[in-house]
PDB file of N, CA and C in Angstrom:
ATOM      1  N   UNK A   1       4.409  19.218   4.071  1.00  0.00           N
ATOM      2  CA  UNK A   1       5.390  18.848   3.073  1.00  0.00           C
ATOM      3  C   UNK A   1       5.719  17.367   3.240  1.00  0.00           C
ATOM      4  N   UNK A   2       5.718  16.093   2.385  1.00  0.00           N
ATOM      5  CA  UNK A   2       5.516  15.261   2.286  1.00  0.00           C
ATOM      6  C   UNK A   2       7.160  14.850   2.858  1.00  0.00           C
ATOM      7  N   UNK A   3       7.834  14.060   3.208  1.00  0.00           N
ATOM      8  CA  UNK A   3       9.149  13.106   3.681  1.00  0.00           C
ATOM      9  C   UNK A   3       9.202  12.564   2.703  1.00  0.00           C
ATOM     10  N   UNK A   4      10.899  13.143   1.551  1.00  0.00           N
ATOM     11  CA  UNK A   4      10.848  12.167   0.920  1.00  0.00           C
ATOM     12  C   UNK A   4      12.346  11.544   1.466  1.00  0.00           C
ATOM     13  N   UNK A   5      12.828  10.312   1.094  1.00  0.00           N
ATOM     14  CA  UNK A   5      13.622   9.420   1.159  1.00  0.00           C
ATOM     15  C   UNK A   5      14.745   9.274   0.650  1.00  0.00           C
ATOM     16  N   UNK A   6      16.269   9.468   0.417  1.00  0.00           N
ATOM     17  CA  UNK A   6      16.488   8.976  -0.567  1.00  0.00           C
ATOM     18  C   UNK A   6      17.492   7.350  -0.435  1.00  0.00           C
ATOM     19  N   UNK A   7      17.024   6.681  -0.778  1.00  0.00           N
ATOM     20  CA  UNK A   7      17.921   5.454  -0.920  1.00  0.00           C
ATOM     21  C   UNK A   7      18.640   4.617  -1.787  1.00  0.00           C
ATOM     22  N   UNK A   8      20.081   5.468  -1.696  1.00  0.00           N
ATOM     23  CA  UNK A   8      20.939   5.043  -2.638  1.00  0.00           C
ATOM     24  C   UNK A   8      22.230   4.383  -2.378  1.00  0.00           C
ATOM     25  N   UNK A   9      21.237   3.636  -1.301  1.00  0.00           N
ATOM     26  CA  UNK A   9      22.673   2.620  -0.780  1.00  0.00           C
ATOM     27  C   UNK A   9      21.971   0.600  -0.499  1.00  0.00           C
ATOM     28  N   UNK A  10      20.644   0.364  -1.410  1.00  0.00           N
ATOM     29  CA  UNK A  10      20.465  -0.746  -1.329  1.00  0.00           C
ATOM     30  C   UNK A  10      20.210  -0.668  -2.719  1.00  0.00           C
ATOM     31  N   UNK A  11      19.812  -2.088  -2.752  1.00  0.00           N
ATOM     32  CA  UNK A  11      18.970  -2.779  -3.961  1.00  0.00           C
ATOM     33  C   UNK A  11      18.258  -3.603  -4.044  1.00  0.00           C
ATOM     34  N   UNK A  12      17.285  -2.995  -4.661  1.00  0.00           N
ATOM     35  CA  UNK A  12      15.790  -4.306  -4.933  1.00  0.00           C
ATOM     36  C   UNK A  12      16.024  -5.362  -5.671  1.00  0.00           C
ATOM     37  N   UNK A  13      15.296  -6.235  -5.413  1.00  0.00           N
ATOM     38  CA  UNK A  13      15.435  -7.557  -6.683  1.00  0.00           C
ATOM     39  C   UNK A  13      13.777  -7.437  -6.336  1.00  0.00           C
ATOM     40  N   UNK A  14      12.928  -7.476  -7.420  1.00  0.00           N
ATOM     41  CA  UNK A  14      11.283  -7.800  -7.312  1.00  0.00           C
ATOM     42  C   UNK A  14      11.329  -9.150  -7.694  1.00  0.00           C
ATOM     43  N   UNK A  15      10.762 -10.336  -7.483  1.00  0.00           N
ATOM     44  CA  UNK A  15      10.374 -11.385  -7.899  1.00  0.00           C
ATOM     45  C   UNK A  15       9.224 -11.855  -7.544  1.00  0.00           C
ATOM     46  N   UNK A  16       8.124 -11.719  -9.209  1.00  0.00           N
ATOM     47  CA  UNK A  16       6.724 -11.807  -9.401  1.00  0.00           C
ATOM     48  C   UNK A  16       6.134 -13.754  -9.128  1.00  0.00           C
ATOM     49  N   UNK A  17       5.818 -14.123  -7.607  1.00  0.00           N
ATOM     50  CA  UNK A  17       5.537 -15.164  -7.418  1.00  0.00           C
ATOM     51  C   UNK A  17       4.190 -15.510  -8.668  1.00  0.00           C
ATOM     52  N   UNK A  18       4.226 -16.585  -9.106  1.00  0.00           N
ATOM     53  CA  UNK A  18       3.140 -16.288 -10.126  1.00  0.00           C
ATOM     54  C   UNK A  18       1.874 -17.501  -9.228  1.00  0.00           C
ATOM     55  N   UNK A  19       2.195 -18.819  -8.570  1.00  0.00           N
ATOM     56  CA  UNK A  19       1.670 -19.419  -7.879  1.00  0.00           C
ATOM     57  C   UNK A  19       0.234 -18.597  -7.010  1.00  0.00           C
ATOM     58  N   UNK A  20       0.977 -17.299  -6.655  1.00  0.00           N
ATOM     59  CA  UNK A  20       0.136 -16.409  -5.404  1.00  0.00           C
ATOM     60  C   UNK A  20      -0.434 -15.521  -5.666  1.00  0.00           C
ATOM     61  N   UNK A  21       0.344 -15.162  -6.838  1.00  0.00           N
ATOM     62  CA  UNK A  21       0.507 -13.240  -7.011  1.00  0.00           C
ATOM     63  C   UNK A  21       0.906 -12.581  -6.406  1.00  0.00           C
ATOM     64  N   UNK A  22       1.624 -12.806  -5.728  1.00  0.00           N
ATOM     65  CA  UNK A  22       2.521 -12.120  -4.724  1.00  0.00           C
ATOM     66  C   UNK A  22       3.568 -11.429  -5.357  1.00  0.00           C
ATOM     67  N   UNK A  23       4.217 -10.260  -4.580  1.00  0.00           N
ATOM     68  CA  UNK A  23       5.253 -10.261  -5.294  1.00  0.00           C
ATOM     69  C   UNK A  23       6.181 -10.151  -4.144  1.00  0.00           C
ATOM     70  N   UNK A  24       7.500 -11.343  -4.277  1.00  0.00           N
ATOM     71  CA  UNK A  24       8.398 -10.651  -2.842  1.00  0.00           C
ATOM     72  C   UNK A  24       9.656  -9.838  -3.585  1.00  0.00           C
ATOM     73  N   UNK A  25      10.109  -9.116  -2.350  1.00  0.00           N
ATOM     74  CA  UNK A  25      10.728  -7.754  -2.735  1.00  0.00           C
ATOM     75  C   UNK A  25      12.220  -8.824  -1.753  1.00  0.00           C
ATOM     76  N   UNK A  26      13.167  -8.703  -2.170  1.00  0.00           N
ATOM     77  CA  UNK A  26      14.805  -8.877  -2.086  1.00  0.00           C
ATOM     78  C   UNK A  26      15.191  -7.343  -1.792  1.00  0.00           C
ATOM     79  N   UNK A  27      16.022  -7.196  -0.698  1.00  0.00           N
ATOM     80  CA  UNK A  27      16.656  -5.667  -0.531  1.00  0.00           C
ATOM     81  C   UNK A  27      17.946  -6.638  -0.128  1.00  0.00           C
ATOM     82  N   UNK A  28      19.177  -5.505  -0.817  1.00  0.00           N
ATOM     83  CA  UNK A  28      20.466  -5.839  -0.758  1.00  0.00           C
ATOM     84  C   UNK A  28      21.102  -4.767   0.203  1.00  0.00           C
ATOM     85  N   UNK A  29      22.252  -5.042   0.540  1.00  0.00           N
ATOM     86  CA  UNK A  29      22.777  -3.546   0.971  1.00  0.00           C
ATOM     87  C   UNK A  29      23.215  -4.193   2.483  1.00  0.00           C
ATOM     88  N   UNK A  30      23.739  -2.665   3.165  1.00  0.00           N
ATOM     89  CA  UNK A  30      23.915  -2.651   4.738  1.00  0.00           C
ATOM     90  C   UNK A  30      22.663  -3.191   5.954  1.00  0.00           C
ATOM     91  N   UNK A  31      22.985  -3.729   6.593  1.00  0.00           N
ATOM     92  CA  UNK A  31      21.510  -3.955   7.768  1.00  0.00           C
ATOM     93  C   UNK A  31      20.962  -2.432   7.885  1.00  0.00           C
ATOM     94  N   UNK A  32      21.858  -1.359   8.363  1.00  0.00           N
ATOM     95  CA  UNK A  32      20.600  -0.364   8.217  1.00  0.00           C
ATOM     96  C   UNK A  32      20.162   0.166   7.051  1.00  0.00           C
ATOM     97  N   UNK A  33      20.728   0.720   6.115  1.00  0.00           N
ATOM     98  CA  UNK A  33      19.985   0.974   4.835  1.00  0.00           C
ATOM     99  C   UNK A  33      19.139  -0.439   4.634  1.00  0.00           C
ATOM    100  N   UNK A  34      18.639  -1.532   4.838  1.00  0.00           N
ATOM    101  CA  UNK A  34      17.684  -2.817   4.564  1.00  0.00           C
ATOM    102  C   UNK A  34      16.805  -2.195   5.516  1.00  0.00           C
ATOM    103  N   UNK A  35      16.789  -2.090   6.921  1.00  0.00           N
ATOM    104  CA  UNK A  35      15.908  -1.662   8.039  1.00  0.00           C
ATOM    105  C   UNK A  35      15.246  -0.983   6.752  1.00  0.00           C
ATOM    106  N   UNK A  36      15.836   0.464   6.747  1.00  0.00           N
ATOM    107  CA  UNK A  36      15.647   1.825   6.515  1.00  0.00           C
ATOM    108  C   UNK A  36      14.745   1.559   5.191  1.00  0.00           C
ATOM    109  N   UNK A  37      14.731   0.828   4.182  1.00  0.00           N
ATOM    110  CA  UNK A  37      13.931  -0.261   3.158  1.00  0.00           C
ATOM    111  C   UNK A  37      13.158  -0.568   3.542  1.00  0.00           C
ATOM    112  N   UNK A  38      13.308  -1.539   4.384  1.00  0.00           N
ATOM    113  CA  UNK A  38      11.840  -2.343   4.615  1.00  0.00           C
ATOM    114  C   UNK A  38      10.561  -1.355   5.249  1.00  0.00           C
ATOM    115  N   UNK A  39      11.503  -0.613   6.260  1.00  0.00           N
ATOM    116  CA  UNK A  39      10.313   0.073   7.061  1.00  0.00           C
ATOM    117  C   UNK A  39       9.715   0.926   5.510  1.00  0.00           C
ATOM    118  N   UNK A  40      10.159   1.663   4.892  1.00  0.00           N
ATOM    119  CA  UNK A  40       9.739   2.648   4.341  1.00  0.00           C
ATOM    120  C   UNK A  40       8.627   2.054   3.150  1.00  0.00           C
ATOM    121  N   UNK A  41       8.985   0.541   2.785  1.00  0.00           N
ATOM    122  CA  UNK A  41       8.234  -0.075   1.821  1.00  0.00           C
ATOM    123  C   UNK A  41       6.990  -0.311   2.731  1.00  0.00           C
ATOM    124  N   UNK A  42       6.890  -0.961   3.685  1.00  0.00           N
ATOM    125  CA  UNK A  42       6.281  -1.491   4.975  1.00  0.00           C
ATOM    126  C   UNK A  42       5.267  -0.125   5.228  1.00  0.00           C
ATOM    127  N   UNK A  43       5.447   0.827   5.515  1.00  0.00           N
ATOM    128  CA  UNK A  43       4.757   2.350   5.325  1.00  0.00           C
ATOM    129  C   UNK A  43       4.765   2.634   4.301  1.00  0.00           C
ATOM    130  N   UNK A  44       4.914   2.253   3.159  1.00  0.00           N
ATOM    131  CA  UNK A  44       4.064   2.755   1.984  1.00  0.00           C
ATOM    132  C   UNK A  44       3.126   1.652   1.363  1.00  0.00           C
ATOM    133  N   UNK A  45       3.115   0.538   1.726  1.00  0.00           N
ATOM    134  CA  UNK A  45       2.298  -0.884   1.807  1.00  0.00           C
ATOM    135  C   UNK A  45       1.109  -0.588   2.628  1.00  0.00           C
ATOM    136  N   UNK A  46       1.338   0.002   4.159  1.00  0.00           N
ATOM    137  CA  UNK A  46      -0.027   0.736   5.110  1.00  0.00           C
ATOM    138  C   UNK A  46      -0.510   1.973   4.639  1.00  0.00           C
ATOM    139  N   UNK A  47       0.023   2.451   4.408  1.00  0.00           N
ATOM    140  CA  UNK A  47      -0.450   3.945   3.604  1.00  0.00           C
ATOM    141  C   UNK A  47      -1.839   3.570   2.829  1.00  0.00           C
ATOM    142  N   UNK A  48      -1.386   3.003   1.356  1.00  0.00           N
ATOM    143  CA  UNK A  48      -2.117   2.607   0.583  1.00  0.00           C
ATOM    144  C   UNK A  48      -3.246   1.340   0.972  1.00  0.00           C
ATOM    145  N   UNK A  49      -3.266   0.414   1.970  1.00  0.00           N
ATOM    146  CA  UNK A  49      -4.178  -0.324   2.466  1.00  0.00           C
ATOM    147  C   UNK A  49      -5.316   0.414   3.043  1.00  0.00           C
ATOM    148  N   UNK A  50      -4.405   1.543   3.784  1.00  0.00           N
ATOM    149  CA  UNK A  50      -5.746   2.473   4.072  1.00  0.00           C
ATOM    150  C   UNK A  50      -6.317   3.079   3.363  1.00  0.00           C
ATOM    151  N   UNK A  51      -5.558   3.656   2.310  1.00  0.00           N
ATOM    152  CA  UNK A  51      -6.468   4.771   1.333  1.00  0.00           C
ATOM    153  C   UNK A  51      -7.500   3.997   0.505  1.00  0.00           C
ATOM    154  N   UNK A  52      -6.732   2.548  -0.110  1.00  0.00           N
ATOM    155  CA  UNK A  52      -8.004   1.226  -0.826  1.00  0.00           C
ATOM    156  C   UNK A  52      -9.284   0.938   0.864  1.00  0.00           C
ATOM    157  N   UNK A  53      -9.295   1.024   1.947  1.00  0.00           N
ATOM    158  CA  UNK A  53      -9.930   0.766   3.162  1.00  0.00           C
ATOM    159  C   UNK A  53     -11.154   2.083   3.145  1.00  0.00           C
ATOM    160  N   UNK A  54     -10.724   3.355   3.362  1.00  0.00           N
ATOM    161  CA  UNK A  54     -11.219   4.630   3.013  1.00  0.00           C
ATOM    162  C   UNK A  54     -12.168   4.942   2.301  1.00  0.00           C
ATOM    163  N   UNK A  55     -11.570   4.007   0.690  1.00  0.00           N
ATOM    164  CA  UNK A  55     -12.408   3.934  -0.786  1.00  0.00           C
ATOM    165  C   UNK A  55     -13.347   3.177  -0.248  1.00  0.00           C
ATOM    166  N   UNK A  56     -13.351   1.885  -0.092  1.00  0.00           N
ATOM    167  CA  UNK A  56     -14.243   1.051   0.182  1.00  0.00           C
ATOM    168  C   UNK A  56     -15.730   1.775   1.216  1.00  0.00           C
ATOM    169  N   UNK A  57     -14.979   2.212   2.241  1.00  0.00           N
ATOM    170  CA  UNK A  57     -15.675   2.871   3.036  1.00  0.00           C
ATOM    171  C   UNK A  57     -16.800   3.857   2.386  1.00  0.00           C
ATOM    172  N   UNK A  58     -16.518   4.567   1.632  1.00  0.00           N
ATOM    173  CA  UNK A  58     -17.055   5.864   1.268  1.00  0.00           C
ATOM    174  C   UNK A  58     -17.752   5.619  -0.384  1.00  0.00           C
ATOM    175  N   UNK A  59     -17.623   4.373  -0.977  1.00  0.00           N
ATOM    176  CA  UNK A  59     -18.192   3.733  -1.686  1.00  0.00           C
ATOM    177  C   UNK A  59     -19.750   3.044  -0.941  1.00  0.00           C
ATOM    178  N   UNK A  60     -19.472   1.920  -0.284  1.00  0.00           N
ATOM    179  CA  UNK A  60     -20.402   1.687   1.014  1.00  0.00           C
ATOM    180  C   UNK A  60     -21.223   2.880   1.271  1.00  0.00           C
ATOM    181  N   UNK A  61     -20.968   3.805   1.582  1.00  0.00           N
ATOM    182  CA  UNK A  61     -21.657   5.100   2.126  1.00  0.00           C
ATOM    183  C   UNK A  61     -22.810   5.229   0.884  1.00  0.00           C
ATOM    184  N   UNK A  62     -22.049   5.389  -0.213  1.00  0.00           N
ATOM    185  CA  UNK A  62     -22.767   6.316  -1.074  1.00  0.00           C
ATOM    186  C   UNK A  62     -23.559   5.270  -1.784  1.00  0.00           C
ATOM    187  N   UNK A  63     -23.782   3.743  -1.878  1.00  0.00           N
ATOM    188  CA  UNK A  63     -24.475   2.903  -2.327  1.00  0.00           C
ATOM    189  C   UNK A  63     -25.601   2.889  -1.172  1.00  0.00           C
ATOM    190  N   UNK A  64     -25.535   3.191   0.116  1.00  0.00           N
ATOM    191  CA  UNK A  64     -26.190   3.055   1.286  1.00  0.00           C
ATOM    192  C   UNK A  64     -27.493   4.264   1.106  1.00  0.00           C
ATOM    193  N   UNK A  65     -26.677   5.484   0.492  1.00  0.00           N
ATOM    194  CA  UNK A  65     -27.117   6.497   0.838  1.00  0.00           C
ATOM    195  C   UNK A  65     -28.402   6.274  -1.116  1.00  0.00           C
ATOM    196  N   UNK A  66     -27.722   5.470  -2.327  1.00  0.00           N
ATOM    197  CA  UNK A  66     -28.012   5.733  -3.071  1.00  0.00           C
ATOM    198  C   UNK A  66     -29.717   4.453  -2.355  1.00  0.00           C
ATOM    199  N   UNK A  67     -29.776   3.728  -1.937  1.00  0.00           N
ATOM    200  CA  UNK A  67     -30.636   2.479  -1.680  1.00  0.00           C
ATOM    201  C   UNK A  67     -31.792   3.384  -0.702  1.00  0.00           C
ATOM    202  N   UNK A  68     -31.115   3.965  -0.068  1.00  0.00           N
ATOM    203  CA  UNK A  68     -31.880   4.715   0.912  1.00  0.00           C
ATOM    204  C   UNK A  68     -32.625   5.920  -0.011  1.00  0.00           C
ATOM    205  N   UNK A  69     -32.450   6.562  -1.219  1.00  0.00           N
ATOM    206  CA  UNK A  69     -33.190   7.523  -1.777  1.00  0.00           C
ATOM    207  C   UNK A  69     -34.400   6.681  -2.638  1.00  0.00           C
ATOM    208  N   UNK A  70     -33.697   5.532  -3.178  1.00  0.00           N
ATOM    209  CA  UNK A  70     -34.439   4.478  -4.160  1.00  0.00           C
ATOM    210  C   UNK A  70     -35.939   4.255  -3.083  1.00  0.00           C
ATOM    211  N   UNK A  71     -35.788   3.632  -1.667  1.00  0.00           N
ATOM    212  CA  UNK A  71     -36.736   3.414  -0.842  1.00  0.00           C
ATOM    213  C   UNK A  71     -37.846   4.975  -0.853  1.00  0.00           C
ATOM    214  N   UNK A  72     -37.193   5.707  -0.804  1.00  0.00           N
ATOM    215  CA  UNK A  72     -38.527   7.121  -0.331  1.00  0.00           C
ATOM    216  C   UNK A  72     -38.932   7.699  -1.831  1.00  0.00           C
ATOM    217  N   UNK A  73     -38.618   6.607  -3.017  1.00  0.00           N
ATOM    218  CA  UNK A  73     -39.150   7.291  -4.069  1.00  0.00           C
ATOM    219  C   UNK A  73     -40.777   6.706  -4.249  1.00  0.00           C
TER     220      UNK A  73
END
């Protein structure tokens, strides 16, 4: 069963750097509800690096595997 969160004691400000593409994230609020923010953005930022890491991976595989059938034809 997945952890969900609820945080209803900060606030975001998003501001879309356009220079970078970046985008930095502003959290308002108490020091721990901000902790309790950052970490949770911070783990859902690694989450998804891995799952795009994973893709890549298993893409790789299957171009490897598609080059390798092309050769024994």
């Amino acid at each position: 069963m997945p952890h969900i969160e609820q945080v209803s004691r900060a606030m975001f400000e998003l501001k879309i750097l356009e220079s970078s593409g970046l985008t930095e994230v502003l959290i308002y609020g108490s020091c721990n509800h901000k902790l309790r923010a950052k970490w949770m953005l911070q783990s859902m930022a690694e989450r998804y690096r891995l799952r795009q890491e994973r893709g890549m991976l298993k893409l790789e595989e299957a171009m490897k595997t598609l080059e390798l059938g092309q050769c024994l034809e």
